[in-house]
Protein backbone atom coordinates (compact mmCIF):
# COMPACT_ATOMS: atom_id res chain seq x y z
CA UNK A 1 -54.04 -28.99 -44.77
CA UNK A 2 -53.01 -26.20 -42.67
CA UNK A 3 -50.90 -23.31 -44.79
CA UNK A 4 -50.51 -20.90 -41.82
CA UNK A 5 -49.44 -17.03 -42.83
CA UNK A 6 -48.60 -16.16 -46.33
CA UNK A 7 -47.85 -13.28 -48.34
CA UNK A 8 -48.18 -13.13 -52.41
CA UNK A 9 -44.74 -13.67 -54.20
CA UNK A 10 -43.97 -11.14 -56.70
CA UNK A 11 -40.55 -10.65 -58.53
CA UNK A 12 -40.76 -6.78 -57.46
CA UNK A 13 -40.44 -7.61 -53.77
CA UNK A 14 -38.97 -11.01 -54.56
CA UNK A 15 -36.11 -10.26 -51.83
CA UNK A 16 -38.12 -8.57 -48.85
CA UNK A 17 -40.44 -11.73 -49.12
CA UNK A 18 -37.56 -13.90 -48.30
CA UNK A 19 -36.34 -11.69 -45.45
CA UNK A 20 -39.74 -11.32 -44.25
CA UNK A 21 -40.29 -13.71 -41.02
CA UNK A 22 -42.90 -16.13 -39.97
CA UNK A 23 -43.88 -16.65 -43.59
CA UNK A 24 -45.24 -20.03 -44.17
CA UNK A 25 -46.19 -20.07 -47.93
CA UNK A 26 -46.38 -17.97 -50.61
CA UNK A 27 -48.64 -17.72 -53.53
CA UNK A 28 -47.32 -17.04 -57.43
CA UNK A 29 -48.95 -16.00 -60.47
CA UNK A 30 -49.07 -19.28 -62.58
CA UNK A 31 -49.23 -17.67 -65.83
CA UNK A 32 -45.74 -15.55 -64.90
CA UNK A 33 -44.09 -18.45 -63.92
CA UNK A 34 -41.86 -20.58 -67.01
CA UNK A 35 -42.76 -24.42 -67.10
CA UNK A 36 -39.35 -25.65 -67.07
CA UNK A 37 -37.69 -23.82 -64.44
CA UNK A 38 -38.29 -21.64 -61.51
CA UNK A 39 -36.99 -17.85 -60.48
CA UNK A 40 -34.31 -18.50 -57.90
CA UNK A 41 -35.97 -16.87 -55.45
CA UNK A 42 -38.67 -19.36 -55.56
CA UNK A 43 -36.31 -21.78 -55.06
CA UNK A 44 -34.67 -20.79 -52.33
CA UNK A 45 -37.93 -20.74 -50.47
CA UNK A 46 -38.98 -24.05 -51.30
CA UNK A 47 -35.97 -25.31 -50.10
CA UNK A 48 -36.44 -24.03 -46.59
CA UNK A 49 -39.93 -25.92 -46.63
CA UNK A 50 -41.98 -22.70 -47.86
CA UNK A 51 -45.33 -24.12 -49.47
CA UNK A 52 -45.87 -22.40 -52.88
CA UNK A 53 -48.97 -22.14 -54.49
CA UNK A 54 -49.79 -21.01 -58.27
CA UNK A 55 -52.84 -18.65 -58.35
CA UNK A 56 -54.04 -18.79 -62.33
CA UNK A 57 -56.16 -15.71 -63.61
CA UNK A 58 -56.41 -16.54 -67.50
CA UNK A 59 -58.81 -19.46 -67.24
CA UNK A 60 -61.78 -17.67 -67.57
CA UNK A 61 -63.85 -20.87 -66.04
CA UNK A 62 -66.93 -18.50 -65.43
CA UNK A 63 -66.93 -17.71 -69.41
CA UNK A 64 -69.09 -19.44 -71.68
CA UNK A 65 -66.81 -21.96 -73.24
CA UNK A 66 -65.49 -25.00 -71.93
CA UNK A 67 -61.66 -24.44 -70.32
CA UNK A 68 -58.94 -24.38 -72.96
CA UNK A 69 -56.75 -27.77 -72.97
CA UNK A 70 -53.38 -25.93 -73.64
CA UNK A 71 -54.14 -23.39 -70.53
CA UNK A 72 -54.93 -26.44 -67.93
CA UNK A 73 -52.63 -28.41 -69.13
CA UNK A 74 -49.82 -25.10 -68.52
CA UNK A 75 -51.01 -24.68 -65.17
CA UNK A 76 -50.47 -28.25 -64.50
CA UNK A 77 -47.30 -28.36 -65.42
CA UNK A 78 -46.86 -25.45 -63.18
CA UNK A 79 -48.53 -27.35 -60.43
CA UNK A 80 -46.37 -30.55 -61.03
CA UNK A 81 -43.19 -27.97 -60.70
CA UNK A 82 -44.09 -26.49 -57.80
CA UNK A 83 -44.86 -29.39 -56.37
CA UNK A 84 -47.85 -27.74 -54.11
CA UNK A 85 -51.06 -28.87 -52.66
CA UNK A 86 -53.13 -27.08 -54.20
CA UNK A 87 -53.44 -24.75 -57.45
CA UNK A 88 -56.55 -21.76 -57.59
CA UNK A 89 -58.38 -19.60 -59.94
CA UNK A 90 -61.11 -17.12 -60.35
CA UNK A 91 -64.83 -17.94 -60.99
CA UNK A 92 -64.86 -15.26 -63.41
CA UNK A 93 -64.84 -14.80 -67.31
CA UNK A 94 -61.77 -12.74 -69.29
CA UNK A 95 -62.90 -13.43 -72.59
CA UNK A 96 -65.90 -14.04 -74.80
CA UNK A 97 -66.92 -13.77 -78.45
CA UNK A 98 -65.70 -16.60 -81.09
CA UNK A 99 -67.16 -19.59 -82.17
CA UNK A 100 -70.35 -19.51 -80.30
CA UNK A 101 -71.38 -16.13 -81.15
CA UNK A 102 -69.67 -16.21 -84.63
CA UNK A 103 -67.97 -12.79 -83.34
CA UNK A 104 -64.33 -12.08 -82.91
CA UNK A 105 -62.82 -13.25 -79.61
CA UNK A 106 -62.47 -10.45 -77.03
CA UNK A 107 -60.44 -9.88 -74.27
CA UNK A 108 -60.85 -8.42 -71.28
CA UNK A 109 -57.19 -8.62 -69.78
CA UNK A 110 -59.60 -8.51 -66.22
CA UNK A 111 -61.27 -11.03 -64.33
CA UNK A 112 -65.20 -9.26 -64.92
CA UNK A 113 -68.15 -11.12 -62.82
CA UNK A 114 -70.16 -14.20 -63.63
CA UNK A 115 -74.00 -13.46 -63.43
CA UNK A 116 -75.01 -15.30 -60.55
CA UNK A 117 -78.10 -17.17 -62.90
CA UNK A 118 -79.05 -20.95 -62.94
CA UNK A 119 -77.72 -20.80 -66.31
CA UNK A 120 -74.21 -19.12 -65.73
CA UNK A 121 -73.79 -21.84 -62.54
CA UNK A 122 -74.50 -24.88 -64.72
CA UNK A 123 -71.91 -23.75 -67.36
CA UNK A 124 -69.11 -22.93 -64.03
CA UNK A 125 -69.95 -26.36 -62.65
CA UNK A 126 -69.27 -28.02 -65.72
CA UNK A 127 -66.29 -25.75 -66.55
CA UNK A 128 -65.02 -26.87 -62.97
CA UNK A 129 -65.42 -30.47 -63.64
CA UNK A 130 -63.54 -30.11 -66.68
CA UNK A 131 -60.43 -28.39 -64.89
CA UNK A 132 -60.71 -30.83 -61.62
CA UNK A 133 -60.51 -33.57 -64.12
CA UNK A 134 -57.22 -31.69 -66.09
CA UNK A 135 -54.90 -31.16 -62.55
CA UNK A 136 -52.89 -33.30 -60.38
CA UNK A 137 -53.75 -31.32 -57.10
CA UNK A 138 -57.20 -30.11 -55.91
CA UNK A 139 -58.62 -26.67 -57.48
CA UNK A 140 -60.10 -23.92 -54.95
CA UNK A 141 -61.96 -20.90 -56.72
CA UNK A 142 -61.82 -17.58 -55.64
CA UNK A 143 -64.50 -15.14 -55.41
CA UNK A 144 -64.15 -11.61 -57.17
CA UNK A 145 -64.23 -7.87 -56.75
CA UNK A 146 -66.94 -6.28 -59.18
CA UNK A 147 -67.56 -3.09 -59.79
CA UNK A 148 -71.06 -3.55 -61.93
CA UNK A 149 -73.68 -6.82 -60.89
CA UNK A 150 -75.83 -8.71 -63.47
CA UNK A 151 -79.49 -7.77 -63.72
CA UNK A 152 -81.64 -10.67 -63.02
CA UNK A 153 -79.56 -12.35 -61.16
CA UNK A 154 -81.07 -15.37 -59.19
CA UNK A 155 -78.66 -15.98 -56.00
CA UNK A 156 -76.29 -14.07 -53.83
CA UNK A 157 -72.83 -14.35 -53.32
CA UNK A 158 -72.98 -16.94 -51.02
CA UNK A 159 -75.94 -19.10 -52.19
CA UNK A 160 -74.00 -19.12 -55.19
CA UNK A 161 -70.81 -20.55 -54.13
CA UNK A 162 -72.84 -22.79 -51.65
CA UNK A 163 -73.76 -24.76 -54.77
CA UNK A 164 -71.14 -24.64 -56.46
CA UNK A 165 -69.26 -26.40 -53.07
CA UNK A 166 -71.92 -28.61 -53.60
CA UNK A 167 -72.47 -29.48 -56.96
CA UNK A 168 -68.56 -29.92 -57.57
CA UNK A 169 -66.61 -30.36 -54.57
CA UNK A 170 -64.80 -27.48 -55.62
CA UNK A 171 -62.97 -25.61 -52.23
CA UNK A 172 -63.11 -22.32 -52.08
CA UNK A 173 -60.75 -19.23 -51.89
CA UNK A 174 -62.26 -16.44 -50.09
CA UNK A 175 -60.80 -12.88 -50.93
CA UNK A 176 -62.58 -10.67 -47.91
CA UNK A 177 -61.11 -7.28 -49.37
CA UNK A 178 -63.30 -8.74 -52.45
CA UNK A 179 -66.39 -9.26 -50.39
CA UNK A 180 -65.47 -5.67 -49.10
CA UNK A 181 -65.67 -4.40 -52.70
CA UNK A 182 -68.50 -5.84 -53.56
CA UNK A 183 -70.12 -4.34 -50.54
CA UNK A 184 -69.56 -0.40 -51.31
CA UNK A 185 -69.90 -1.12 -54.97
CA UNK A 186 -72.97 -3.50 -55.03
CA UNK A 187 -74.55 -3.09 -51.58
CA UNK A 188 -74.04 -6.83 -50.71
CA UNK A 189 -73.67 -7.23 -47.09
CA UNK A 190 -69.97 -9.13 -46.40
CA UNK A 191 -71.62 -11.24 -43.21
CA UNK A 192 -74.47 -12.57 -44.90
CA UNK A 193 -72.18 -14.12 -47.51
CA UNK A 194 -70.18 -15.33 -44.94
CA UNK A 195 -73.35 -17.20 -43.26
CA UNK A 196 -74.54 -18.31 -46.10
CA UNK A 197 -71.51 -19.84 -47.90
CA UNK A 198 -69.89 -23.46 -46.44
CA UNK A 199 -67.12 -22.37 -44.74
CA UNK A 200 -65.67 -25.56 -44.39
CA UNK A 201 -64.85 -25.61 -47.96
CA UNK A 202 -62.56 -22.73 -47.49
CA UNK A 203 -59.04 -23.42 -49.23
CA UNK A 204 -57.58 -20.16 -47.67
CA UNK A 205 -58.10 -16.60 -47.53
CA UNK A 206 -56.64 -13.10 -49.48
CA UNK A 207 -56.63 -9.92 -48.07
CA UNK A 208 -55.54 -7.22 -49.82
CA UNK A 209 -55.99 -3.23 -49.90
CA UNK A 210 -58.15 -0.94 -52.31
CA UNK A 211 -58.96 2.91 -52.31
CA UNK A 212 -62.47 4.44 -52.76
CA UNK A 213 -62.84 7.07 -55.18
CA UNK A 214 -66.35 8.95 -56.18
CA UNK A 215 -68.12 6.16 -53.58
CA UNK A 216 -66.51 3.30 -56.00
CA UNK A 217 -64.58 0.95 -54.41
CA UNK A 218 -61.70 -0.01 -56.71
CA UNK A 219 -59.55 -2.72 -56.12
CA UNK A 220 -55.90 -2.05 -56.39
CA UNK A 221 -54.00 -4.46 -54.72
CA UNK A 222 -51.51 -1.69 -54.30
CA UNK A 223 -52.54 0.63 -51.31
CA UNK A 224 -52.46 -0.73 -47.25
CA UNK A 225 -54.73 -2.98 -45.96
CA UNK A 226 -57.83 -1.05 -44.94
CA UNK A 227 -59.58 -1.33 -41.26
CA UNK A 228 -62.92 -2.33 -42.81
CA UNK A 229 -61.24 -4.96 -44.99
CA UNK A 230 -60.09 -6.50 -41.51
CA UNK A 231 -63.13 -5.82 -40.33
CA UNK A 232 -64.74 -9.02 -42.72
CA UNK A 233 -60.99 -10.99 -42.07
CA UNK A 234 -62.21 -10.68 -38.55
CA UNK A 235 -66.04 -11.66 -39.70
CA UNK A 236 -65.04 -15.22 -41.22
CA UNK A 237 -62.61 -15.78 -39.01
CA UNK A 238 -65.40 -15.75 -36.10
CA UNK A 239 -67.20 -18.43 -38.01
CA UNK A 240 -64.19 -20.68 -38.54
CA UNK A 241 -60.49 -21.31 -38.41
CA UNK A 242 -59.43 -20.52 -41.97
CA UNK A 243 -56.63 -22.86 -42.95
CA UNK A 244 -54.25 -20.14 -44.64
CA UNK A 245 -54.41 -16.18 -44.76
CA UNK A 246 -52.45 -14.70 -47.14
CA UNK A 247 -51.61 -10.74 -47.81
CA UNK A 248 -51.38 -9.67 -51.71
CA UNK A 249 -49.81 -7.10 -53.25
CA UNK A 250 -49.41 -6.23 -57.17
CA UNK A 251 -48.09 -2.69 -57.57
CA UNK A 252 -46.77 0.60 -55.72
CA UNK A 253 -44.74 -2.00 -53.55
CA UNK A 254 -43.74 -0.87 -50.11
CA UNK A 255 -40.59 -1.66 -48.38
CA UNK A 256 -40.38 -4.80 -46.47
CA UNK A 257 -41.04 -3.46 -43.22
CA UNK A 258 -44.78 -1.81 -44.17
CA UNK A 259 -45.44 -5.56 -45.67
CA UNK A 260 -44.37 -6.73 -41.91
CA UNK A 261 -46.58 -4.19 -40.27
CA UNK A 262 -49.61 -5.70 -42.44
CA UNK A 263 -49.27 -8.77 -41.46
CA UNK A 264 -49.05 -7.94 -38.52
CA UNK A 265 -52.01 -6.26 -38.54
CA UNK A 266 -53.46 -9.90 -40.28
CA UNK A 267 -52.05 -12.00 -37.80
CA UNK A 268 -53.52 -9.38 -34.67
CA UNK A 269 -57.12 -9.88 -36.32
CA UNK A 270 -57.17 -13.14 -36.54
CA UNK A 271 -55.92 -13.82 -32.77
CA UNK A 272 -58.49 -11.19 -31.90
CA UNK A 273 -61.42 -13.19 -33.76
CA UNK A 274 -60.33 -16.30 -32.37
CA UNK A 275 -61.11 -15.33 -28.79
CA UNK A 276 -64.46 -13.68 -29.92
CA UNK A 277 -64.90 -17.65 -32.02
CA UNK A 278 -64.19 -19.77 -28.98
CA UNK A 279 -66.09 -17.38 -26.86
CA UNK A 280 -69.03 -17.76 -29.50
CA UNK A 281 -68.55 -21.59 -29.90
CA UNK A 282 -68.71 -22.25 -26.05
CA UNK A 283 -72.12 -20.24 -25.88
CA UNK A 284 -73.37 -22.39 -28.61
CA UNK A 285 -73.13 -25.67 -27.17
CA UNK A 286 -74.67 -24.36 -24.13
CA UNK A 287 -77.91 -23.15 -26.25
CA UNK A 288 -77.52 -26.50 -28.24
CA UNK A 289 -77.48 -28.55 -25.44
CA UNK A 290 -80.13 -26.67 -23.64
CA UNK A 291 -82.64 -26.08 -26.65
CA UNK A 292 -81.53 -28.24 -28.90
CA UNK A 293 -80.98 -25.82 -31.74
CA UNK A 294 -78.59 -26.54 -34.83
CA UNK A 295 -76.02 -24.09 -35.61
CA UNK A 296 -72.95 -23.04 -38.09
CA UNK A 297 -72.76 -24.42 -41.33
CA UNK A 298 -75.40 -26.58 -41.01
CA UNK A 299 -77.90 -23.77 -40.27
CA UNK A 300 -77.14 -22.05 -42.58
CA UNK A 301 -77.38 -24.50 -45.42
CA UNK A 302 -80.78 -24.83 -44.26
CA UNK A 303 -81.37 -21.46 -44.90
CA UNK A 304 -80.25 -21.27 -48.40
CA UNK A 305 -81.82 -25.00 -49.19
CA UNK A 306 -78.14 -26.30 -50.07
CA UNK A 307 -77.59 -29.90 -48.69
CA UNK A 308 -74.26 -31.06 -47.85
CA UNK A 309 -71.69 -32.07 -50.27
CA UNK A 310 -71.01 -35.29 -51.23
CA UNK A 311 -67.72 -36.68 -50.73
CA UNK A 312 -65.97 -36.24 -54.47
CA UNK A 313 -65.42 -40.05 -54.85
CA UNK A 314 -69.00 -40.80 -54.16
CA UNK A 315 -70.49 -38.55 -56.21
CA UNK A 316 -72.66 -39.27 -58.84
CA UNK A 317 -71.51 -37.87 -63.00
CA UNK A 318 -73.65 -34.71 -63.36
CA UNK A 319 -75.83 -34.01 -66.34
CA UNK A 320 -74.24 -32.14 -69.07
CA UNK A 321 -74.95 -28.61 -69.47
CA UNK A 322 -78.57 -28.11 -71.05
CA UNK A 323 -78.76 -27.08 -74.77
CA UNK A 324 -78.63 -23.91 -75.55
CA UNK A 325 -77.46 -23.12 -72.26
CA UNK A 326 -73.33 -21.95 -73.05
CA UNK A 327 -75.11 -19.88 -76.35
CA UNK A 328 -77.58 -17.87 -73.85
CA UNK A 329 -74.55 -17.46 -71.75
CA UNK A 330 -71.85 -16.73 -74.46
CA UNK A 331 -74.23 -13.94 -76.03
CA UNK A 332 -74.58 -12.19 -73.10
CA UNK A 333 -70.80 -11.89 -72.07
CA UNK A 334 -69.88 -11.26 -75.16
CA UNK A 335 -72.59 -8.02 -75.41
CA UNK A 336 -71.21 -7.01 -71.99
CA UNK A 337 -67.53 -7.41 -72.66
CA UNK A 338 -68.09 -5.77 -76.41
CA UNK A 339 -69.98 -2.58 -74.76
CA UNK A 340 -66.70 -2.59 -72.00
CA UNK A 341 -63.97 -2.55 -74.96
CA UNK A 342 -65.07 -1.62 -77.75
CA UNK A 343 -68.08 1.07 -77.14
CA UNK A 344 -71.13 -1.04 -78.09
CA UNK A 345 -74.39 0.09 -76.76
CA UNK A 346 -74.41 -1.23 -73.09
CA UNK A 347 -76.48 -4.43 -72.51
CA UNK A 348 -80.45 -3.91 -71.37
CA UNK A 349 -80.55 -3.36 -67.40
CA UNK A 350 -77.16 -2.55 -66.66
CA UNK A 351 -76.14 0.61 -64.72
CA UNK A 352 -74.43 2.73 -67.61
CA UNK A 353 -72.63 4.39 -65.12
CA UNK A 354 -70.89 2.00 -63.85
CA UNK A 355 -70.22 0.52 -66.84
CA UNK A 356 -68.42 3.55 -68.02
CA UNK A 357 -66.21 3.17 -64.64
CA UNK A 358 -65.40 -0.18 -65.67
CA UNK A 359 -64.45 0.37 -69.42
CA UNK A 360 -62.17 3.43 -68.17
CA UNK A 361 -60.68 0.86 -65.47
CA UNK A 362 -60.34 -1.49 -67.66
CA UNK A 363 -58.04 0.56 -70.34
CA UNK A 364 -56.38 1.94 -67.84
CA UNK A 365 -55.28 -1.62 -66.87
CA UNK A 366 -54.35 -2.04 -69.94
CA UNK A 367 -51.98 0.89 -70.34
CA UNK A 368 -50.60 -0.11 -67.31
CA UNK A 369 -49.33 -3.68 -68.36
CA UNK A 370 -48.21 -3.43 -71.40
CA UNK A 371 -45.93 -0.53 -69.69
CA UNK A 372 -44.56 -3.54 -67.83
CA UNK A 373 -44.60 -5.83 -70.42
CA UNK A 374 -42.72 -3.37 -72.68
CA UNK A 375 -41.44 -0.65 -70.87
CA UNK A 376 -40.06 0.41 -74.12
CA UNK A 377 -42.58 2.03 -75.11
CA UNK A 378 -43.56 4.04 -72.81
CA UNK A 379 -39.60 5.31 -72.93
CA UNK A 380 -39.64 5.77 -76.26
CA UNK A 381 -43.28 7.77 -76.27
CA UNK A 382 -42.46 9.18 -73.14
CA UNK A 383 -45.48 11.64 -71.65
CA UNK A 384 -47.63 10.83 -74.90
CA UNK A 385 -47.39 6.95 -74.21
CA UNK A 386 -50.41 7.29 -71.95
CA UNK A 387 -53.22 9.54 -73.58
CA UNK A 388 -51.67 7.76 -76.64
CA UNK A 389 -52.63 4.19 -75.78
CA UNK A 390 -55.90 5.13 -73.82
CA UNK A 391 -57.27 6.62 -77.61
CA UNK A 392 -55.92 3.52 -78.95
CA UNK A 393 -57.69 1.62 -76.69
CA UNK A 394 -61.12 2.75 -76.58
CA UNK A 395 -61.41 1.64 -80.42
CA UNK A 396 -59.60 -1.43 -80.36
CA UNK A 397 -60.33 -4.21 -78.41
CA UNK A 398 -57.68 -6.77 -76.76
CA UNK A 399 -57.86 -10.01 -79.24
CA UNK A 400 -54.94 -11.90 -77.66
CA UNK A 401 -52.48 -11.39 -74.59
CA UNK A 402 -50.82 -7.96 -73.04
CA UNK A 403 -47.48 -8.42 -75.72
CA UNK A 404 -49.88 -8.35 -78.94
CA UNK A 405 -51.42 -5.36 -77.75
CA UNK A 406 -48.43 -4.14 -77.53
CA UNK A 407 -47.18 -4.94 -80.68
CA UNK A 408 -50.21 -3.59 -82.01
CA UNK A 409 -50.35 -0.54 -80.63
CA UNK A 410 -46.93 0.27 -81.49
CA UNK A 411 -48.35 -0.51 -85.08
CA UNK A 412 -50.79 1.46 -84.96
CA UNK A 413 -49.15 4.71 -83.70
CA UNK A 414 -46.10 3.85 -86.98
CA UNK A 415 -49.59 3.61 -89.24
CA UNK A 416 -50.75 6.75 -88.11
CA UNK A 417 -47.42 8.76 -88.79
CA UNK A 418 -46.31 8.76 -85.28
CA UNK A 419 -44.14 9.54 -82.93
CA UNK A 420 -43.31 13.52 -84.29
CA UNK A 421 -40.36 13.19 -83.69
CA UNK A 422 -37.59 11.29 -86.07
CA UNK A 423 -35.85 9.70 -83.81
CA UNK A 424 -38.30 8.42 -81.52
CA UNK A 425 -40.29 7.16 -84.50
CA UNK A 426 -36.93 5.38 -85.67
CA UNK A 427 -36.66 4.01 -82.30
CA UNK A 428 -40.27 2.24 -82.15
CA UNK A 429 -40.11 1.10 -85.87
CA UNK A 430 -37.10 -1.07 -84.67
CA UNK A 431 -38.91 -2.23 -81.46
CA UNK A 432 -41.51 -3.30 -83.93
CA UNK A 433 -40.03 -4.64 -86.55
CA UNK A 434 -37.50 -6.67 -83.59
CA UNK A 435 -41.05 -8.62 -82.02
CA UNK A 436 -42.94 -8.72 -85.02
CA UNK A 437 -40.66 -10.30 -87.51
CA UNK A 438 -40.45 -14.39 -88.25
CA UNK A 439 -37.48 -14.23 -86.80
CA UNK A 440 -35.62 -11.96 -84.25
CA UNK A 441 -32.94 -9.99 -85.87
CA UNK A 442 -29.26 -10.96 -85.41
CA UNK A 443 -26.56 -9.75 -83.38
CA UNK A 444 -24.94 -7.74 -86.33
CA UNK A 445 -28.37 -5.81 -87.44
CA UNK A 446 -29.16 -4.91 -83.48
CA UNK A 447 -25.23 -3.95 -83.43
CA UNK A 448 -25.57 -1.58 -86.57
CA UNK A 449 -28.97 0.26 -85.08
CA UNK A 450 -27.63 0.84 -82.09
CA UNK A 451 -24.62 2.40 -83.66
CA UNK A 452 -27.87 4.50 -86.11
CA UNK A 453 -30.02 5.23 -83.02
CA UNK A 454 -26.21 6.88 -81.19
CA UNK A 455 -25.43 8.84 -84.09
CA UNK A 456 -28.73 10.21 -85.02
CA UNK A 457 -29.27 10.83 -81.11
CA UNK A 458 -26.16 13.25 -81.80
């Protein structure tokens, strides 16, 4: 299946994507998208033949417990709407805690790494099963940006999703400004992944940009497209012909020309890289034929001791997860994610450091969406939204989605006797009550405080 040059839809930028040429597909968040119906945008494209593909992030298949049935069975229905090829997710977790540690739920509102253990790959590959079995259209997994590792981990990057390939037939979604990441942050060399992963299992590819700060490589989805993150586009693409490339983009949006220039950029790598592959591949059957060597994939999976996958039809039902297995595993996400959130001692062997980067991200993130998801707030709060909701944060973890949190936080800040000032604290006791309530008030009620709010305003 060949996707071609794609760019990530968002409803920010909704119109310069569909002015934008030469795009062949575009890729939507599935959790942002309704069941029922589409954004008209969306439409539009898929009537002129663009591909659309959801791209979940709440899954959590990395965590410890098996996939939720309501959550597959939502990006399904997504899946079935679209009508797409394909749908993808994270290996990552964004939640732990609950029944299996007898501990509240916790979550992370960020996709936060797997450890890369025997035990955290049999509960993925069962996890993966479990989701394959759920959707209409094939699942490819895509690997994450980290800014702590594991201690004790057992595998690299791309040992790890070797087996993975392997073990589930799972395709793969490789995010190179990801494998950038995890290069300045972790010290894991982007080309060695690349050798040692199947690269025929590749789904398609993201590229996106990130800014270092304090030598930590964060992330953002929100700055240009780096040199050194086209520097590993150009890396895979010299080892094979990826079947889609797609640029993302989540915040501090650019006009539509900048988003042309990048792919631009994209689309100049890859032609670059292909000359440098067929060069490469023509060289190789020379020393094959001459020395009878074995090369690509192939070598490499003899390096990492990973056979080649099965086809999915013939292969055989894998053993269920060993006992005692998703406890090991829920125990220690939920230590890691609890010391992240909510300012438990950090887990034995981890970099405290770093941690202390992440947690800081990681409310930050959280200050930033529920500004989106309720921009009320920070209106009504105005310049004290911010250090507001970080203090709020580092005490209280997320137990449900970004619109509780921000229901609760607005409770908490009425609780404590906030806002100062009359009005404003009029103002977010209505926004409250208005979300919170059994029911939403009624025309007449919103009518007669909006009347209050103009007079008192006076």
């Amino acid at each position: 299946m060949k996707l071609g040059i794609g760019i990530g839809w968002r409803p920010e930028i909704a119109d310069e994507v569909e002015a934008l040429a030469g795009i062949d597909w575009v890729e939507a968040v599935a959790e942002n998208l309704c069941a029922d119906h589409l954004p008209d945008s969306l439409v539009r494209l898929r009537e002129r033949g663009v591909t659309v593909v959801p791209h979940g992030v709440a899954l959590g298949l990395g965590g410890a417990d098996r996939p939720d049935p309501g959550r597959l069975a939502a990006l399904a229905a997504r899946a079935e709407l679209l009508g797409t090829p394909l749908v993808t997710e994270h290996i990552a977790f964004v939640r732990a805690g609950g029944p299996l540690t007898a501990s509240p739920r916790l979550e992370a509102g960020h996709l936060l790494p797997v450890a890369r253990t025997r035990d955290a790959l049999d509960v993925l590959c069962e996890n993966v099963r479990i989701a394959q079995d759920s959707l209409p259209v094939p699942l490819a997994l895509e690997n994450i940006a980290a800014l702590i590792s594991w201690p004790g981990e057992e595998l690299t990057e791309g040992q790890f999703l070797a087996e993975l390939v392997e073990r589930t037939g799972v395709r793969l979604l490789i995010d190179v400004a990801n494998l950038h990441t995890n290069h300045v942050n972790l010290g894991q060399d982007p080309a060695k992944a690349l050798d040692e992963l199947p690269v025929e299992a590749i789904a398609y590819v993201h590229v996106a940009g990130g800014v270092e700060k304090n030598g930590v490589w964060h992330d953002t989805h929100a700055h240009p497209v780096s040199a050194p993150v086209l520097e590993v586009l150009a890396e895979l693409r010299s080892r094979v012909d990826p079947p889609g490339v797609l640029l993302e983009r989540d915040d501090a949006f650019p006009p539509g020309a900048e988003l042309a220039g990048e792919l631009d950029a994209i689309r100049a790598t890859l032609r670059r890289a292909a000359t440098v592959h067929t060069a490469a591949e023509s060289g190789e059957r020379t020393d094959t034929a001459e020395a009878g060597e074995r090369t690509g994939t192939a070598e490499a999976r003899e390096r990492t001791g990973v056979a080649d996958p099965a086809p999915a039809e013939g292969r055989a039902a894998a053993d269920p997860v060993p006992a005692g297995t998703r406890d090991r595993t829920a125990v220690a996400q939920t230590a890691l994610l609890s010391a992240l959130v909510a300012g438990t001692p950090a887990p034995e062997g981890f970099d405290h450091r770093r941690l202390r980067v992440q947690s800081r991200a990681l409310a930050a993130k959280r200050a930033d969406v529920v500004a989106k998801v309720a921009p009320e707030l920070p209106e009504i709060l105005g310049d004290g939204y911010r250090p507001a909701f970080l203090a709020y944060a580092g005490g209280r973890p997320m137990s449900g989605g970004y619109r509780r949190d921000a229901l609760d936080f607005a409770e908490h800040v009425l609780i404590a006797g906030g806002p100062a000032d009359p009005v404003a604290r009029r103002r977010l006791t209505y926004w409250w009550q208005d979300r919170s309530g059994a029911r939403p008030p009624g025309r007449t009620t919103r009518l007669v405080r909006a009347a209050r709010a103009v007079l008192v305003g006076k």
